[in-house]
C-alpha atoms as a PDB file:
ATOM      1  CA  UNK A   1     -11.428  -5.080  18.901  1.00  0.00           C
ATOM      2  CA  UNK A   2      -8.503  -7.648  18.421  1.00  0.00           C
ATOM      3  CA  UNK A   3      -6.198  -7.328  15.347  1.00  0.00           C
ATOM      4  CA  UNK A   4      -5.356 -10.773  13.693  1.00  0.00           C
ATOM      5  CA  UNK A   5      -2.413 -10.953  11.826  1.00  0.00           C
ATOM      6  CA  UNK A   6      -2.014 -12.975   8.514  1.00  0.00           C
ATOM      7  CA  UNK A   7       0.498 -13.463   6.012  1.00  0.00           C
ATOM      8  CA  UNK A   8       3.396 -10.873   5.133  1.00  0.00           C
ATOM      9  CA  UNK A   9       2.439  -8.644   2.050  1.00  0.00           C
ATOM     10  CA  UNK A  10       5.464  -7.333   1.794  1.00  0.00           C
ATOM     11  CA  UNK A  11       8.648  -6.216   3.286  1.00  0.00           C
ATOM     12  CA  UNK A  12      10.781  -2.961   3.087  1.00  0.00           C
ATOM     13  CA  UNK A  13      13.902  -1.248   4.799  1.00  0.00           C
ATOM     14  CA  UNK A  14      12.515  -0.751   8.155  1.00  0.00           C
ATOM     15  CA  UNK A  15       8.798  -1.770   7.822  1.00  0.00           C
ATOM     16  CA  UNK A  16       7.107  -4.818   7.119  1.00  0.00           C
ATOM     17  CA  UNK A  17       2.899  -5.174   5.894  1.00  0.00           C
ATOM     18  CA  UNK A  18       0.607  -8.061   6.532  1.00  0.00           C
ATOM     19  CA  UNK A  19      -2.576  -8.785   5.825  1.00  0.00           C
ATOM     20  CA  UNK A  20      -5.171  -7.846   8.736  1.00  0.00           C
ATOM     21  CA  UNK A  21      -8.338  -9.139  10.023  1.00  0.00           C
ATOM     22  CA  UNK A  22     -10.236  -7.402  13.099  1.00  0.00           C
ATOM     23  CA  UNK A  23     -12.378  -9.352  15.180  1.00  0.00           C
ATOM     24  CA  UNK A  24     -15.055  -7.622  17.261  1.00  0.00           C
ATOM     25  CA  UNK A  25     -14.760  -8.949  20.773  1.00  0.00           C
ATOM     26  CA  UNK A  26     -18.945  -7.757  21.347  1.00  0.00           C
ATOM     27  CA  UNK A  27     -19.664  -9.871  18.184  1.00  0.00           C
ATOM     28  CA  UNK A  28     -17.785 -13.098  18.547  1.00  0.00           C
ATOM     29  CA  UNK A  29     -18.427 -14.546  14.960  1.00  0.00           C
ATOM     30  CA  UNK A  30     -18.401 -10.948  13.362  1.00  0.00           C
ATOM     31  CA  UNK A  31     -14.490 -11.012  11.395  1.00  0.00           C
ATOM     32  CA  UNK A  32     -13.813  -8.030   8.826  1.00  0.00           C
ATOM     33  CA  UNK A  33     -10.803  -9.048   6.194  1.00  0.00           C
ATOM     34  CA  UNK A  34      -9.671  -6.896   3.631  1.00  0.00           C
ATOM     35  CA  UNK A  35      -7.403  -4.874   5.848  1.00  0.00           C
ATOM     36  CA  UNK A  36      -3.434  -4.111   5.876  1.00  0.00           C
ATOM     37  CA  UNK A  37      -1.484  -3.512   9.101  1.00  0.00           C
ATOM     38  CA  UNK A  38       1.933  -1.784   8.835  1.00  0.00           C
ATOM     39  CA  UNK A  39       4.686  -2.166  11.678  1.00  0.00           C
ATOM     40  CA  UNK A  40       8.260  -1.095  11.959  1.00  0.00           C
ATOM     41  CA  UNK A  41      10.607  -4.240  11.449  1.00  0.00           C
ATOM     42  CA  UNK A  42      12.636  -5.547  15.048  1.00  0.00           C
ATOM     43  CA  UNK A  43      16.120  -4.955  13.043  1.00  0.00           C
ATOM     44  CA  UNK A  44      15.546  -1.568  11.934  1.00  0.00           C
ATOM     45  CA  UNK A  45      14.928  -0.515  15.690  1.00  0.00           C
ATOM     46  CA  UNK A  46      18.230  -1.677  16.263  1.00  0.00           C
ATOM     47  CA  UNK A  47      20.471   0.141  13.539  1.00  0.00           C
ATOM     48  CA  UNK A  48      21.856   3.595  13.724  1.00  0.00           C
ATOM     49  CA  UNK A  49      18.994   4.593  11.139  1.00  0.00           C
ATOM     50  CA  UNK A  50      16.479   3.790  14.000  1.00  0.00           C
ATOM     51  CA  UNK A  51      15.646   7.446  15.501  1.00  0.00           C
ATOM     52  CA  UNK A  52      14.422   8.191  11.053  1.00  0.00           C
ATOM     53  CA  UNK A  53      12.914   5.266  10.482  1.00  0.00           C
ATOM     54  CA  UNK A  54      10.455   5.777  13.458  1.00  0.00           C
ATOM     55  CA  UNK A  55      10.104   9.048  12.687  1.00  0.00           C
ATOM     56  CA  UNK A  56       9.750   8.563   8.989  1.00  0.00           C
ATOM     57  CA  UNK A  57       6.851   5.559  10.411  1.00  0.00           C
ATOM     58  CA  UNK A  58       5.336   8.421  12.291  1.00  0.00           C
ATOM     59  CA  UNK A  59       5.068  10.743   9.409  1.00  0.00           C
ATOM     60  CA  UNK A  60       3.666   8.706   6.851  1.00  0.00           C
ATOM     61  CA  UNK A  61       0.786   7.809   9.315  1.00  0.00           C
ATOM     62  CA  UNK A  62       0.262  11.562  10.278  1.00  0.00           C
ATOM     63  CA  UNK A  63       0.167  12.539   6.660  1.00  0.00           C
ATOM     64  CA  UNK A  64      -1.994   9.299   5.486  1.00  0.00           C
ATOM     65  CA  UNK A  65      -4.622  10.791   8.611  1.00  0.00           C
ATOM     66  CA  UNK A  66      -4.502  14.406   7.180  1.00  0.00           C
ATOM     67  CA  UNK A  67      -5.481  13.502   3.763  1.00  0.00           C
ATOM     68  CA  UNK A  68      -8.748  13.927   2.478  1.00  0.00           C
ATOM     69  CA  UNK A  69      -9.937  10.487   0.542  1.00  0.00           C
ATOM     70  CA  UNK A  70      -8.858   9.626  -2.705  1.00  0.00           C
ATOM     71  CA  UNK A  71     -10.146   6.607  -4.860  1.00  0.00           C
ATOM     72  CA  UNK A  72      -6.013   6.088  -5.757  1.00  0.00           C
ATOM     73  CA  UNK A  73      -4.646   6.658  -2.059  1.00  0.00           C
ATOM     74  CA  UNK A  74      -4.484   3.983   0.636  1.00  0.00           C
ATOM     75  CA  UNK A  75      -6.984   5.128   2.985  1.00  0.00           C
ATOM     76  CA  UNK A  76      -5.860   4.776   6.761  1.00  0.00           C
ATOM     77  CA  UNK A  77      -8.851   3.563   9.378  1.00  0.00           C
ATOM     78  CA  UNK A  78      -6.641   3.806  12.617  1.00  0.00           C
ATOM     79  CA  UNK A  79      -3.452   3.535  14.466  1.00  0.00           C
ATOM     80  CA  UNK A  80      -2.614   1.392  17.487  1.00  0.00           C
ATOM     81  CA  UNK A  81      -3.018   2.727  21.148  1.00  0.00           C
ATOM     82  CA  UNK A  82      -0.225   4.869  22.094  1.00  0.00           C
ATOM     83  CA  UNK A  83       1.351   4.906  18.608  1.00  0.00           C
ATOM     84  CA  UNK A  84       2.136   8.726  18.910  1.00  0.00           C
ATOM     85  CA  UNK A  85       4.012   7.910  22.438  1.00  0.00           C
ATOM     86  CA  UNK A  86       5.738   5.022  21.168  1.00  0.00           C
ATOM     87  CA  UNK A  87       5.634   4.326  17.315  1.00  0.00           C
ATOM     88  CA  UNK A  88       7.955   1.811  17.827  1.00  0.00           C
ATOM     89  CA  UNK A  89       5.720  -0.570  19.408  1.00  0.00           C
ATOM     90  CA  UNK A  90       3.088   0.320  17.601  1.00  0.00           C
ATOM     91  CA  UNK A  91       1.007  -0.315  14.448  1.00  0.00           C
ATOM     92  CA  UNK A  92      -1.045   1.429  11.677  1.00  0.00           C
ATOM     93  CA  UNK A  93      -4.068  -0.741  10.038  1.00  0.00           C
ATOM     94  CA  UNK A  94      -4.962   0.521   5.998  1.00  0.00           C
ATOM     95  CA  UNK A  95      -6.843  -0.469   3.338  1.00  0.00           C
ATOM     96  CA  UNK A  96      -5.762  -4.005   1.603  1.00  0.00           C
ATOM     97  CA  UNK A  97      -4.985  -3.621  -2.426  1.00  0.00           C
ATOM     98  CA  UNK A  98      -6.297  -6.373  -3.763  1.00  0.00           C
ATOM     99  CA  UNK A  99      -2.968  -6.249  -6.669  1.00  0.00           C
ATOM    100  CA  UNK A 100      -0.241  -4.336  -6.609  1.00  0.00           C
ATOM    101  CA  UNK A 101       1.159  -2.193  -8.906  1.00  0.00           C
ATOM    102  CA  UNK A 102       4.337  -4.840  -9.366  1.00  0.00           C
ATOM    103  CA  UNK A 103       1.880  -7.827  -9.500  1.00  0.00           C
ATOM    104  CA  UNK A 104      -0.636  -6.172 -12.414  1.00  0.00           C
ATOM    105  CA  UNK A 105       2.374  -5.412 -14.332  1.00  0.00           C
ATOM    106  CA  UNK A 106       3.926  -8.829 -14.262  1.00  0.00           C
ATOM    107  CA  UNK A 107       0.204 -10.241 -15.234  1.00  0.00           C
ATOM    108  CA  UNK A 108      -0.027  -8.400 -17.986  1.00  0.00           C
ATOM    109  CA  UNK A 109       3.431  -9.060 -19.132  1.00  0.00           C
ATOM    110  CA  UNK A 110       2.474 -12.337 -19.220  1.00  0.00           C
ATOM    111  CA  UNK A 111      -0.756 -11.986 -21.141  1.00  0.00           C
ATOM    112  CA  UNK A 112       1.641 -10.256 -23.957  1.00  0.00           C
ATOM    113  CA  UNK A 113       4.866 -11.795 -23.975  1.00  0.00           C
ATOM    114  CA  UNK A 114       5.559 -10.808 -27.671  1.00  0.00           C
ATOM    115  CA  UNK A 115       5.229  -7.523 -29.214  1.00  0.00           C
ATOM    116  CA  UNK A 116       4.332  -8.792 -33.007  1.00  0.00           C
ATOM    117  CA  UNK A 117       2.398  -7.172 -35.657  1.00  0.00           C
ATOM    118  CA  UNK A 118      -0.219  -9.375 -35.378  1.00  0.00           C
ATOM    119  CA  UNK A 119      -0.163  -9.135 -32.008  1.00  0.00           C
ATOM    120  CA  UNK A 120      -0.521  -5.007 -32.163  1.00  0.00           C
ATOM    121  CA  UNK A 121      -3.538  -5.881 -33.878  1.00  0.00           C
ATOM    122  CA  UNK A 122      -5.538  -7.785 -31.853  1.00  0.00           C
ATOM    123  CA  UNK A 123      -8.183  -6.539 -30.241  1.00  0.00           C
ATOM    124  CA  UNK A 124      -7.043  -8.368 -26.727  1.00  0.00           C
ATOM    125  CA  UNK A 125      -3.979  -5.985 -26.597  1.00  0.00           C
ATOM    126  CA  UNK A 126      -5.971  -3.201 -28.358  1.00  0.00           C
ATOM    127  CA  UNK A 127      -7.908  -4.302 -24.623  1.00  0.00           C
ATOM    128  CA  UNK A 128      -4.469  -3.997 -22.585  1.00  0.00           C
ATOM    129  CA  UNK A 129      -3.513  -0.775 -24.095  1.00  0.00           C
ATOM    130  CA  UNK A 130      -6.759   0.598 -22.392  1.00  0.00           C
ATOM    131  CA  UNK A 131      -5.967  -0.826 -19.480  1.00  0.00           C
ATOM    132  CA  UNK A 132      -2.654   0.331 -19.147  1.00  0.00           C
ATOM    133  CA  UNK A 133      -3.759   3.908 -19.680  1.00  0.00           C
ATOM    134  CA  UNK A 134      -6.138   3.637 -16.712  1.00  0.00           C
ATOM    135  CA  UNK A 135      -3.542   2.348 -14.368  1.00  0.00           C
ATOM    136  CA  UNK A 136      -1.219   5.463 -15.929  1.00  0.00           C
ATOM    137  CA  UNK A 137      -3.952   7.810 -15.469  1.00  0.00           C
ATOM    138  CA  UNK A 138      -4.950   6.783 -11.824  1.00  0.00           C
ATOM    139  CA  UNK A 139      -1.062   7.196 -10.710  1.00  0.00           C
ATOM    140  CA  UNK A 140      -0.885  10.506 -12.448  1.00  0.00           C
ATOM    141  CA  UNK A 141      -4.631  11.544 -10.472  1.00  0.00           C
ATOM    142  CA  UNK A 142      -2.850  10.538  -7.720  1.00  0.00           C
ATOM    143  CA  UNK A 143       0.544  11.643  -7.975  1.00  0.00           C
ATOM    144  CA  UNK A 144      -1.683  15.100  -8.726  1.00  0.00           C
ATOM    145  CA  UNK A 145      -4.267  14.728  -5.884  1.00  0.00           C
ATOM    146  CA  UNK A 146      -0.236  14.642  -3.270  1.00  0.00           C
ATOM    147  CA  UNK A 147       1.204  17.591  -5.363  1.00  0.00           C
ATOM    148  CA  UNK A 148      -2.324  19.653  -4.751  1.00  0.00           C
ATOM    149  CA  UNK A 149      -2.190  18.799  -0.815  1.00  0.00           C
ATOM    150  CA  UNK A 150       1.205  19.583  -0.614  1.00  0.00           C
ATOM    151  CA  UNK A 151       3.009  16.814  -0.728  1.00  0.00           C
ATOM    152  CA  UNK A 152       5.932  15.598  -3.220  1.00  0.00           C
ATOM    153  CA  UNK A 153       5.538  11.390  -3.380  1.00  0.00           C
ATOM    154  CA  UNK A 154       9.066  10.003  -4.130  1.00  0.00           C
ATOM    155  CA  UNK A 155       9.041   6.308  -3.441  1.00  0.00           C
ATOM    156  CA  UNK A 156       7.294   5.612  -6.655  1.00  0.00           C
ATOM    157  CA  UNK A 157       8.596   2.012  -8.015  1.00  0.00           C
ATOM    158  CA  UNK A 158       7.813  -0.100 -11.255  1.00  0.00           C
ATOM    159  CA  UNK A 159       8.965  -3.724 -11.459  1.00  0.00           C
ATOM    160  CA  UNK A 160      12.637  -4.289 -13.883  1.00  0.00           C
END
């Protein structure tokens, strides 16, 4: 199976995520999208923070392979061939959110620019309201779902 790389996703400290396709070499015109692929960044091998951010890389896909599946946790499908021996070459592929948290925000932000009485009252943002409370309520299953399997998530982030 060949990975295809697409367009960054996003960027951070000392990784970087793109979007993923894998092509099945037996099945020439057979192409599955909806994947994520998650590599250290070049420049953060080269800082003096390189020996924890290949370890922290390490960690995250060790963790993200122990976990039983949850509807609100990335699910991991595989890491790249001789990650464990040398992460810093190496790759993990995960599940592709369709929106991030940052991006559903900023939507709805958008949808209700104004916080009026009349506004309050519609039934659209009566609509939102729900919706927000899902979003809360799947973080807090998931934030629960870590805390249950031992784990204490601290990277949480909401857009200013």
């Amino acid at each position: 199976m060949d990975v295809l790389l697409g367009d960054i996703l996003g960027t951070g400290t000392f990784s970087t995520v793109f979007e993923a396709s894998i092509s099945d070499k037996l099945q020439a015109a057979k192409v599955s999208k909806g994947y994520a692929l998650k590599r250290l960044n070049n420049n953060s091998l080269l800082t003096t923070g390189s020996d924890v951010a290949v370890s922290d890389f390490v960690f995250e896909a060790s963790l993200l392979m122990q976990l039983p599946p949850h509807d609100n946790i990335v699910t991991l499908f595989g890491v790249s061939d001789r990650f464990f021996e040398a992460p810093d070459q190496g790759f993990f592929v995960m599940q592709r959110l369709v929106e991030t948290l940052d991006q559903r925000i900023l939507r709805w932000k958008r949808y209700h620019p104004s916080n009026s009485f009349s506004q309050r009252r519609s039934k659209r943002y009566l609509a939102q309201i729900d919706r927000v409370e899902t979003v809360g309520t799947s973080i807090a299953s998931a934030l629960s779902f870590l805390h249950r399997n031992g784990l204490l998530y601290r990277d949480l982030k909401l857009p200013m």
